[in-house]
PDB file of N, CA and C in Angstrom:
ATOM      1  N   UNK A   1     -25.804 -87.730-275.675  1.00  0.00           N
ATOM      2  CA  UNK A   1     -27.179 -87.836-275.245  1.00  0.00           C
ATOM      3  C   UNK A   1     -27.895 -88.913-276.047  1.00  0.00           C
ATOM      4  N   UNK A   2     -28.712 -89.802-275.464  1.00  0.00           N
ATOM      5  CA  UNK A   2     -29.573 -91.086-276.350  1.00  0.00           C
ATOM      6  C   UNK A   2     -30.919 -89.866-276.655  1.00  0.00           C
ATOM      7  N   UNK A   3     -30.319 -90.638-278.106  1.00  0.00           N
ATOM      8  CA  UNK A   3     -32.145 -90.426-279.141  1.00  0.00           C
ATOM      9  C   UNK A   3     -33.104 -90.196-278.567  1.00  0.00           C
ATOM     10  N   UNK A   4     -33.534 -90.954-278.049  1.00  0.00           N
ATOM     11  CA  UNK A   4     -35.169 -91.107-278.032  1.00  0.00           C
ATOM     12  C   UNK A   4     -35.305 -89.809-276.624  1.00  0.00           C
ATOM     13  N   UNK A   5     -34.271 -89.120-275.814  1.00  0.00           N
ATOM     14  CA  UNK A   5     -34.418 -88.322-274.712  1.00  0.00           C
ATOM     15  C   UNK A   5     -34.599 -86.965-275.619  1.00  0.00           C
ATOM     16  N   UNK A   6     -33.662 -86.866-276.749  1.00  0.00           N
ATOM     17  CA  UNK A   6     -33.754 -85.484-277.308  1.00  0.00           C
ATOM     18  C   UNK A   6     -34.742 -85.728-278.514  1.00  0.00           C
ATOM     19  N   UNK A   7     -35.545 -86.642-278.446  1.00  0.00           N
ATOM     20  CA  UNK A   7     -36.872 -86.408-278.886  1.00  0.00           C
ATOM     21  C   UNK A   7     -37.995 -85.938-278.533  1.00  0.00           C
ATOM     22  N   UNK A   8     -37.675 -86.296-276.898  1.00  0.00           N
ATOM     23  CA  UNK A   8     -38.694 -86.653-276.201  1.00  0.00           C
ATOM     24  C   UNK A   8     -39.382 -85.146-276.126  1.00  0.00           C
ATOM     25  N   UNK A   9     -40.653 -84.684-276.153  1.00  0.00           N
ATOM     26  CA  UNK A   9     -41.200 -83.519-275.876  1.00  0.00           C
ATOM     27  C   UNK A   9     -40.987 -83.557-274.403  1.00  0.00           C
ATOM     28  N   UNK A  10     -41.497 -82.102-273.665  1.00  0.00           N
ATOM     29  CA  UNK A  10     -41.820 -81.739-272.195  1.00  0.00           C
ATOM     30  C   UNK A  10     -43.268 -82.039-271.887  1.00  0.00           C
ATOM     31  N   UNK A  11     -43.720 -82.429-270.669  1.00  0.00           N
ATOM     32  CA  UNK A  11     -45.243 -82.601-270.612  1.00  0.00           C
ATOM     33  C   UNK A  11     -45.684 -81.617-270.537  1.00  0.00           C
ATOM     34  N   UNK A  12     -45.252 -80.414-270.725  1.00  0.00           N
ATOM     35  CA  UNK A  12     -46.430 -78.997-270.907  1.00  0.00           C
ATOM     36  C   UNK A  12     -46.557 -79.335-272.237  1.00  0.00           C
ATOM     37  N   UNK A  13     -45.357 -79.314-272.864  1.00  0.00           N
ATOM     38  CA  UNK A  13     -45.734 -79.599-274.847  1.00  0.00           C
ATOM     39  C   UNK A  13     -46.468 -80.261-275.074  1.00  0.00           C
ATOM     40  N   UNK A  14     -46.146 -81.464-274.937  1.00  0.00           N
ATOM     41  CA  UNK A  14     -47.578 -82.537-275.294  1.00  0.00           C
ATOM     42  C   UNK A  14     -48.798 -82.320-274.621  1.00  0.00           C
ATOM     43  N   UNK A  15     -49.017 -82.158-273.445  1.00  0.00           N
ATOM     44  CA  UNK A  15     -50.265 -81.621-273.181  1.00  0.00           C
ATOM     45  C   UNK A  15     -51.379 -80.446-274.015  1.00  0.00           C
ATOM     46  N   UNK A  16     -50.401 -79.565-274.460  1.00  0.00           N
ATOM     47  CA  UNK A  16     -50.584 -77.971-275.085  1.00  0.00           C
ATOM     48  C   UNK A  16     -51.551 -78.904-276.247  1.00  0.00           C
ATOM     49  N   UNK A  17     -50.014 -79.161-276.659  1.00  0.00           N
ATOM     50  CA  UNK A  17     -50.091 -79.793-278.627  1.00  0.00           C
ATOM     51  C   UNK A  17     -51.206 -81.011-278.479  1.00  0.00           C
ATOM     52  N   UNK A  18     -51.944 -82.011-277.350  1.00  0.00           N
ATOM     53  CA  UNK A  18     -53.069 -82.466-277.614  1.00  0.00           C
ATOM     54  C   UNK A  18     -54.173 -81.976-277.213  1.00  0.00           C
ATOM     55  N   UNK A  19     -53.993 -80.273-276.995  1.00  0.00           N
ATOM     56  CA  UNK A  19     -55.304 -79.920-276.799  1.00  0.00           C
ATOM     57  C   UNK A  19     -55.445 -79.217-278.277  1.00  0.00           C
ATOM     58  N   UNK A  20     -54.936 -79.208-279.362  1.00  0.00           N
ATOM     59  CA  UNK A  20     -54.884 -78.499-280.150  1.00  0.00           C
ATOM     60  C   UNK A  20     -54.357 -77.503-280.564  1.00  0.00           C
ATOM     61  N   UNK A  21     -53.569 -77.014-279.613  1.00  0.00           N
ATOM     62  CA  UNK A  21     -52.755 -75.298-279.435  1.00  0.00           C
ATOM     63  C   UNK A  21     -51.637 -76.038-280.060  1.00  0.00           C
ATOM     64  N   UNK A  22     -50.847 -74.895-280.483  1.00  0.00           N
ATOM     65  CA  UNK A  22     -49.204 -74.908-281.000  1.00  0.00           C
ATOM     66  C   UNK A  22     -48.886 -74.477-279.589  1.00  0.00           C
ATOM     67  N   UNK A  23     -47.260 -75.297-279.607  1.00  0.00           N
ATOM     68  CA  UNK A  23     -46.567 -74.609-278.550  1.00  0.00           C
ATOM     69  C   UNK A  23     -45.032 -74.443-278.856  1.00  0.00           C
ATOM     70  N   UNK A  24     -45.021 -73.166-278.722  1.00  0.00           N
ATOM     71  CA  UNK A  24     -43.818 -72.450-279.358  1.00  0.00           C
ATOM     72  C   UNK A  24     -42.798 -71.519-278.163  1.00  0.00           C
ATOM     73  N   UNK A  25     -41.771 -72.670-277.494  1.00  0.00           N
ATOM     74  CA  UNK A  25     -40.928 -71.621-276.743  1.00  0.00           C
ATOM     75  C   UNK A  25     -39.746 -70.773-277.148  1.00  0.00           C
ATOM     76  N   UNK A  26     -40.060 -69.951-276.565  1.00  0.00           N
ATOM     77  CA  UNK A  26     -38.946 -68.648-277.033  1.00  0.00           C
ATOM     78  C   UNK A  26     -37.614 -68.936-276.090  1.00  0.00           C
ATOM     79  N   UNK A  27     -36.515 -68.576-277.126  1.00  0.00           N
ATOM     80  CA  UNK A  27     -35.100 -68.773-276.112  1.00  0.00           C
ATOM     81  C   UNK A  27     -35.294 -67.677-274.886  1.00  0.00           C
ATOM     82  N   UNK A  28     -34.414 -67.842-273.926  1.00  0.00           N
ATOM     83  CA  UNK A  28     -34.509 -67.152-273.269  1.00  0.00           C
ATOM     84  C   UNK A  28     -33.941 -65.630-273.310  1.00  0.00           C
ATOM     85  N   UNK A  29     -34.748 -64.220-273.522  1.00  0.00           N
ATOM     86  CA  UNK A  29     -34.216 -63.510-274.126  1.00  0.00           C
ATOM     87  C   UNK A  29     -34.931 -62.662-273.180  1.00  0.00           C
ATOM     88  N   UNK A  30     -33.982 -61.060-273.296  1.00  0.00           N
ATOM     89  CA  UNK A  30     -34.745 -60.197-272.277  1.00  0.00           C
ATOM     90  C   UNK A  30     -36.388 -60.174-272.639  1.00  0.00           C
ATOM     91  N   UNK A  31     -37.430 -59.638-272.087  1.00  0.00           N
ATOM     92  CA  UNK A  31     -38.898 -60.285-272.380  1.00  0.00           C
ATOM     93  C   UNK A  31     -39.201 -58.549-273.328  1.00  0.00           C
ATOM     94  N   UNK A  32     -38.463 -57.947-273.456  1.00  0.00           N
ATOM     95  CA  UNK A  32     -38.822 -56.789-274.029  1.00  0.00           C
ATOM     96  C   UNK A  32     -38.778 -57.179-276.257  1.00  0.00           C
ATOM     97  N   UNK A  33     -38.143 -58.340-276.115  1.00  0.00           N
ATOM     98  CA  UNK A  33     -38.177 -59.021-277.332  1.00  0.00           C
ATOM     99  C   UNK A  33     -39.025 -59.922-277.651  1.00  0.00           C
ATOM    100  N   UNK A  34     -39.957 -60.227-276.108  1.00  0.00           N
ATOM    101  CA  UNK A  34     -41.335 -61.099-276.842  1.00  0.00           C
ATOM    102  C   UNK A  34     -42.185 -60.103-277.314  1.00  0.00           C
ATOM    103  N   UNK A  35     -42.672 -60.574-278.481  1.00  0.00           N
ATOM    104  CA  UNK A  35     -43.880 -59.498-279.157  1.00  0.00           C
ATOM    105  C   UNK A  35     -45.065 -59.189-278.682  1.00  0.00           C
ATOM    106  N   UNK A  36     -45.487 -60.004-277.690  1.00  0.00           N
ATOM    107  CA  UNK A  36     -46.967 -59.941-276.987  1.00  0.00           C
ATOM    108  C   UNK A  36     -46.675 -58.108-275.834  1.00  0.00           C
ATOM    109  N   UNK A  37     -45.401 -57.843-275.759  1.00  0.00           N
ATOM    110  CA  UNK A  37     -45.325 -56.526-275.070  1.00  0.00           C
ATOM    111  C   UNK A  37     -45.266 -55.913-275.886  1.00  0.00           C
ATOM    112  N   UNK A  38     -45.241 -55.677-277.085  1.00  0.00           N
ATOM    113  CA  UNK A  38     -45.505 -54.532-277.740  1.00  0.00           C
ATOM    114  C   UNK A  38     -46.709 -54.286-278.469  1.00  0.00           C
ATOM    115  N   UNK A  39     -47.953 -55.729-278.314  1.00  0.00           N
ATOM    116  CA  UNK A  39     -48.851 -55.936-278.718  1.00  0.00           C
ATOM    117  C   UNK A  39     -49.634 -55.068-277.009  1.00  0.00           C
ATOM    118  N   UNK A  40     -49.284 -55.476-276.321  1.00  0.00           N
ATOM    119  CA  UNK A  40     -49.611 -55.144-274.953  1.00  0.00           C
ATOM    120  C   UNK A  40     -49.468 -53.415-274.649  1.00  0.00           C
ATOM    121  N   UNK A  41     -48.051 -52.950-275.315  1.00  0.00           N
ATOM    122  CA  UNK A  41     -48.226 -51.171-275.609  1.00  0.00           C
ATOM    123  C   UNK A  41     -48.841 -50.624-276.438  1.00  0.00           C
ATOM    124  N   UNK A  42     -49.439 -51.130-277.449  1.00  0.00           N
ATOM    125  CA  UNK A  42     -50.490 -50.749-278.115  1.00  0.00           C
ATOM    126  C   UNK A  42     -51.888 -50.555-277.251  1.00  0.00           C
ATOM    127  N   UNK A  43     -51.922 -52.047-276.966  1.00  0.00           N
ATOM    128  CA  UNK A  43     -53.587 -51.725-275.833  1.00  0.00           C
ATOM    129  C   UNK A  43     -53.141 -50.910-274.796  1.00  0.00           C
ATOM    130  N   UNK A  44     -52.009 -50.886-274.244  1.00  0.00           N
ATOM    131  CA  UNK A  44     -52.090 -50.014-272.892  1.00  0.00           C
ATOM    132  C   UNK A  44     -52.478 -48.357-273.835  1.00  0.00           C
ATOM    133  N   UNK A  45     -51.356 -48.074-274.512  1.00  0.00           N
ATOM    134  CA  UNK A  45     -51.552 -46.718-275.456  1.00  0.00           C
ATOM    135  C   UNK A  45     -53.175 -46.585-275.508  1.00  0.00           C
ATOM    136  N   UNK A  46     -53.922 -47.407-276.069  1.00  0.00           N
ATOM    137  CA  UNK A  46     -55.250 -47.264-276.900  1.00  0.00           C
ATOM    138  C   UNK A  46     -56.194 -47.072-275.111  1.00  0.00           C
ATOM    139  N   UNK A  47     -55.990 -47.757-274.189  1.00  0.00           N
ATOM    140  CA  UNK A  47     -56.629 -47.259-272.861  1.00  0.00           C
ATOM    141  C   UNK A  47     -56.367 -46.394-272.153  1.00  0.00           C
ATOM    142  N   UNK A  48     -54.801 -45.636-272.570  1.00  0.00           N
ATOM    143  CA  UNK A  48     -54.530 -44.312-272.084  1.00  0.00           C
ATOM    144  C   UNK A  48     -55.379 -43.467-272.504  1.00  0.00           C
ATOM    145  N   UNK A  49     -55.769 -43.513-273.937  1.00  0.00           N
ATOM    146  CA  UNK A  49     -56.411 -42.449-274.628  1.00  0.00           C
ATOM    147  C   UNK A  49     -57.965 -42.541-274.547  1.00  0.00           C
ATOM    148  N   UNK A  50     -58.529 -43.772-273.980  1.00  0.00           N
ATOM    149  CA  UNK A  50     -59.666 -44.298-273.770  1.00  0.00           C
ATOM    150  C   UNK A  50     -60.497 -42.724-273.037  1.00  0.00           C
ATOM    151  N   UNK A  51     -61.826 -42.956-272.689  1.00  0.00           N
ATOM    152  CA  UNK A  51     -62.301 -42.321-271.914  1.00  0.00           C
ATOM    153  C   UNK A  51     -61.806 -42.958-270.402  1.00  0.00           C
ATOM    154  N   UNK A  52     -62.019 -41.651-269.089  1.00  0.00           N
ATOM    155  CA  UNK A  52     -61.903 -41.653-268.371  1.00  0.00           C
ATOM    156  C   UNK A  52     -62.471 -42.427-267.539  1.00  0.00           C
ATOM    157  N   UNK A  53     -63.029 -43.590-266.320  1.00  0.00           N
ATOM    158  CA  UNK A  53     -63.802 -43.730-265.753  1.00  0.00           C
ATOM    159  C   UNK A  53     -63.481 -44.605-264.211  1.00  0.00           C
ATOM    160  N   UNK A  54     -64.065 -44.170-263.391  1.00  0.00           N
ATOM    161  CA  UNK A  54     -63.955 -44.568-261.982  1.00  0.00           C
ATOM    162  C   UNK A  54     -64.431 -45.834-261.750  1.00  0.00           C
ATOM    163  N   UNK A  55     -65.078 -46.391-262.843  1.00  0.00           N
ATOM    164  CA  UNK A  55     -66.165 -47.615-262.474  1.00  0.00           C
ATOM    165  C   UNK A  55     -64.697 -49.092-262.707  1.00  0.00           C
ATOM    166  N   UNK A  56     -65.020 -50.039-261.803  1.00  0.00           N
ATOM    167  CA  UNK A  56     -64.055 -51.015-261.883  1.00  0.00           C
ATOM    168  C   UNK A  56     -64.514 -51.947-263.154  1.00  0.00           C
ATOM    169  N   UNK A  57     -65.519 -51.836-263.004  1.00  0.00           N
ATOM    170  CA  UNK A  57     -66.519 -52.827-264.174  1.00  0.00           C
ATOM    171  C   UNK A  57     -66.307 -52.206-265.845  1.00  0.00           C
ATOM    172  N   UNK A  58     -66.309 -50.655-265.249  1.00  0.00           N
ATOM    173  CA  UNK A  58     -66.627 -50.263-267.117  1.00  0.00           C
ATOM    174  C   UNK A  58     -65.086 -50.442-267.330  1.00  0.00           C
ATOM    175  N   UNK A  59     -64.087 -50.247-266.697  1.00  0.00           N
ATOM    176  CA  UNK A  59     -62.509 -50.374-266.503  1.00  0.00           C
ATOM    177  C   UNK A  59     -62.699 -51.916-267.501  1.00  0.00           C
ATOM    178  N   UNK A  60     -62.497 -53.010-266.871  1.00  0.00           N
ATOM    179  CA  UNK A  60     -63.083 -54.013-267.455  1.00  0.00           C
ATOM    180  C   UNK A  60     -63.184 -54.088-268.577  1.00  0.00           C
ATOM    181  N   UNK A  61     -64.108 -53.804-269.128  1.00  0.00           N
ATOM    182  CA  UNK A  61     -65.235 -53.682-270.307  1.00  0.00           C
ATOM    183  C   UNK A  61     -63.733 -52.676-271.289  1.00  0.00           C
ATOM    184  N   UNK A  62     -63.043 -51.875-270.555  1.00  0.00           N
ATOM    185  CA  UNK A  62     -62.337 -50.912-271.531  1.00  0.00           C
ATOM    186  C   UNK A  62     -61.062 -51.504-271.811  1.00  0.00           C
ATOM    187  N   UNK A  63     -60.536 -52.517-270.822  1.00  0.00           N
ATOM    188  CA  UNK A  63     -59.484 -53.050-270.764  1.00  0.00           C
ATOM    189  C   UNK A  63     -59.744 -54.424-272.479  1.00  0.00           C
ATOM    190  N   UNK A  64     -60.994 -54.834-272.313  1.00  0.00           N
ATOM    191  CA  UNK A  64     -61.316 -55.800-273.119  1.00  0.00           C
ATOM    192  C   UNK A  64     -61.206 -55.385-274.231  1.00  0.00           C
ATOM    193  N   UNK A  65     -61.809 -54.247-274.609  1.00  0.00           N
ATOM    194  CA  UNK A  65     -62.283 -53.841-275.790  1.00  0.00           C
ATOM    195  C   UNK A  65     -60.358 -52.936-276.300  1.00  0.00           C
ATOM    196  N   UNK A  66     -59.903 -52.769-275.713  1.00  0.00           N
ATOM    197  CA  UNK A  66     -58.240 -51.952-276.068  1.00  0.00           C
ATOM    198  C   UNK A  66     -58.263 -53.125-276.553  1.00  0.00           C
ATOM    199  N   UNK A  67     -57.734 -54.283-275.990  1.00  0.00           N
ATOM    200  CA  UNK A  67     -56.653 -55.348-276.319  1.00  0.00           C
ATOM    201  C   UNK A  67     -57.399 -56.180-277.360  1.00  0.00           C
ATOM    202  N   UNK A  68     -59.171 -56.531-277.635  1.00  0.00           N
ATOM    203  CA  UNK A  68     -59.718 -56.501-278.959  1.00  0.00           C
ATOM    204  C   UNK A  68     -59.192 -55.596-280.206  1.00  0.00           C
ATOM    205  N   UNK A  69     -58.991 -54.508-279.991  1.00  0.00           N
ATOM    206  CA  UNK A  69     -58.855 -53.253-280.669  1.00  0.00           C
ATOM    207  C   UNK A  69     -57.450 -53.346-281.682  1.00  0.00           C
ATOM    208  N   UNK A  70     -56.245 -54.148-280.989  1.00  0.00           N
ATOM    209  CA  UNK A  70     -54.895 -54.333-281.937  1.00  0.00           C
ATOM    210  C   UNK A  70     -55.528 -55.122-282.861  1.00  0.00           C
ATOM    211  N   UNK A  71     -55.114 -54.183-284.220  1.00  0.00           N
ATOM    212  CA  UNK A  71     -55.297 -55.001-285.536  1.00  0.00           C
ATOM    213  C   UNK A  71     -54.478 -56.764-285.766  1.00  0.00           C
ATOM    214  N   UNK A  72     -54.485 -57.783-286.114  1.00  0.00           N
ATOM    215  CA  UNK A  72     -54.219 -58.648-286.649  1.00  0.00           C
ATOM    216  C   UNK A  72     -52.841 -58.189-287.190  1.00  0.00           C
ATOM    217  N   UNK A  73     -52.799 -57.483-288.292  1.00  0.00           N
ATOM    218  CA  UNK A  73     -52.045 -57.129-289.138  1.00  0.00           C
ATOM    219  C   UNK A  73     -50.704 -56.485-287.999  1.00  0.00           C
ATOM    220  N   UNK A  74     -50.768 -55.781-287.086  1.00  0.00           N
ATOM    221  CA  UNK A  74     -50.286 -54.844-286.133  1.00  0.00           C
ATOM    222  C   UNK A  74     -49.066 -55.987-285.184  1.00  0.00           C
ATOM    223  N   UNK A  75     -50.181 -57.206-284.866  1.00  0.00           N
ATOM    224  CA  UNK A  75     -49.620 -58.190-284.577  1.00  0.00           C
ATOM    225  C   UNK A  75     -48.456 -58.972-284.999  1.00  0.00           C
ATOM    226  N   UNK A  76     -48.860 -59.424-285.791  1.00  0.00           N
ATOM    227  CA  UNK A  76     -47.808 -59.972-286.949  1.00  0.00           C
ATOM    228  C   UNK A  76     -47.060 -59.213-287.328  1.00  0.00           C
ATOM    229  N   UNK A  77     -46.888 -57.998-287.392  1.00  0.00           N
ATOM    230  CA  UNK A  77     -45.763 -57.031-287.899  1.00  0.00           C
ATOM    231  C   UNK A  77     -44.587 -56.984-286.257  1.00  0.00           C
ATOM    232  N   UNK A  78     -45.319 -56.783-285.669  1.00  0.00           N
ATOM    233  CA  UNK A  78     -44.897 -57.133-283.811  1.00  0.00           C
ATOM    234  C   UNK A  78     -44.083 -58.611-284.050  1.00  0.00           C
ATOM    235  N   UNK A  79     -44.947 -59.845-284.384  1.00  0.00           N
ATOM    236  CA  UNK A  79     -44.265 -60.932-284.314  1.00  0.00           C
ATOM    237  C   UNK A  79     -42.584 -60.504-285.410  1.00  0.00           C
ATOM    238  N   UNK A  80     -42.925 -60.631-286.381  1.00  0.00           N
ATOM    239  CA  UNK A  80     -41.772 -60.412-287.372  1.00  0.00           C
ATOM    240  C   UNK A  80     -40.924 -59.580-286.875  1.00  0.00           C
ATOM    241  N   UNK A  81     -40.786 -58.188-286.430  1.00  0.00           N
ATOM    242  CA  UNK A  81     -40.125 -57.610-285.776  1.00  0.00           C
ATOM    243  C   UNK A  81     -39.372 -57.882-284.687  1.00  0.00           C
ATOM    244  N   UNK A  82     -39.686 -59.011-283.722  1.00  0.00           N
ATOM    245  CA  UNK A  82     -39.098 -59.454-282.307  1.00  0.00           C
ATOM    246  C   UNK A  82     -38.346 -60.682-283.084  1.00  0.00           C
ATOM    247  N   UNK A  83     -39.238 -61.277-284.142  1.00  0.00           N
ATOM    248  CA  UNK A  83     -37.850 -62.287-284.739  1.00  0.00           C
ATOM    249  C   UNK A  83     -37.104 -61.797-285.604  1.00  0.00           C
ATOM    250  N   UNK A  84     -37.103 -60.868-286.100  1.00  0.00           N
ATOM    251  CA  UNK A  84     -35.511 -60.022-286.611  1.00  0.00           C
ATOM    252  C   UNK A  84     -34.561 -59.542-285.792  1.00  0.00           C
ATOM    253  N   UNK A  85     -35.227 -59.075-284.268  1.00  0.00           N
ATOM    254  CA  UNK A  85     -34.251 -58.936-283.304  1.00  0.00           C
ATOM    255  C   UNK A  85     -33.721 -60.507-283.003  1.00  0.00           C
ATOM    256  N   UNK A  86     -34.290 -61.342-282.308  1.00  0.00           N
ATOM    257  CA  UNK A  86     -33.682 -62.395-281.878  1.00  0.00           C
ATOM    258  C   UNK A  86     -32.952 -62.739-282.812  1.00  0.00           C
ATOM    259  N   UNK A  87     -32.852 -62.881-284.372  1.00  0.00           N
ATOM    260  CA  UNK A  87     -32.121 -63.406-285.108  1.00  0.00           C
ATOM    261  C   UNK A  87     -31.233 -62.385-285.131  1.00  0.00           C
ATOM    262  N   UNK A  88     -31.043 -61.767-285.036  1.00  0.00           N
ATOM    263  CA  UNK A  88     -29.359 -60.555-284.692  1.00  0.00           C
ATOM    264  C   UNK A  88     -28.971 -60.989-283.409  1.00  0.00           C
ATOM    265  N   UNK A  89     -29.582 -61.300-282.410  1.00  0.00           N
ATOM    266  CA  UNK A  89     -29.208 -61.419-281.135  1.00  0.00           C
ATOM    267  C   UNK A  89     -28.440 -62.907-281.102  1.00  0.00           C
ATOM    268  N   UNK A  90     -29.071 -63.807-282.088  1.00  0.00           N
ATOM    269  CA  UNK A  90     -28.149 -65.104-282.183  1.00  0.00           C
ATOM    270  C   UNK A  90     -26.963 -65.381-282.419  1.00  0.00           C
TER     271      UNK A  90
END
C-alpha cells in the first residue's frame, strides 16, 4: 500500500476533527461492548424507576433528565470496562 493512502484520514474524520470533536472508531465488535449501552442501561434503569406518566412531553423532560442523571465517574468506569473486554477479545 503507498504512504500517503494509509495516512490519509476518511472525510467523516477530518470533517469531525475540524469541527473540534475527537473521532474515535471502534473495531468492529458485537455493540454490546460499546460503552455508551451500558451508559444507556443505566438511564433506561433510572426511567424505569422514574415516576409514572402518560404525558409525551413530561416523558421527554424524564427521558432528559435519566440520561443527565449518569454520573461522569459511572461513565468512564463503563468506558474502561468495554476496553478491557475488547483488549481480551484481541
Amino acid at each position: 500500500m503507498q504512504p500517503d493512502f494509509v495516512a490519509q484520514k476518511s472525510h467523516l474524520k477530518e470533517l469531525i476533527v475540524s469541527r473540534g470533536h475527537i473521532c474515535d472508531f471502534y473495531p468492529k465488535y458485537h455493540c454490546e461492548l460499546n460503552f455508551i449501552e451500558q451508559d444507556w442501561g443505566a438511564a433506561k434503569l433510572h426511567y424505569h424507576n422514574s415516576p409514572k406518566t402518560s404525558d409525551i412531553d413530561q416523558m421527554e423532560k424524564n427521558v432528559i433528565v435519566c440520561l443527565d442523571d449518569v454520573p461522569n465517574l459511572l461513565i468512564q468506569r463503563y468506558a474502561n470496562r468495554s476496553t478491557r473486554f475488547i483488549n481480551a477479545y484481541a
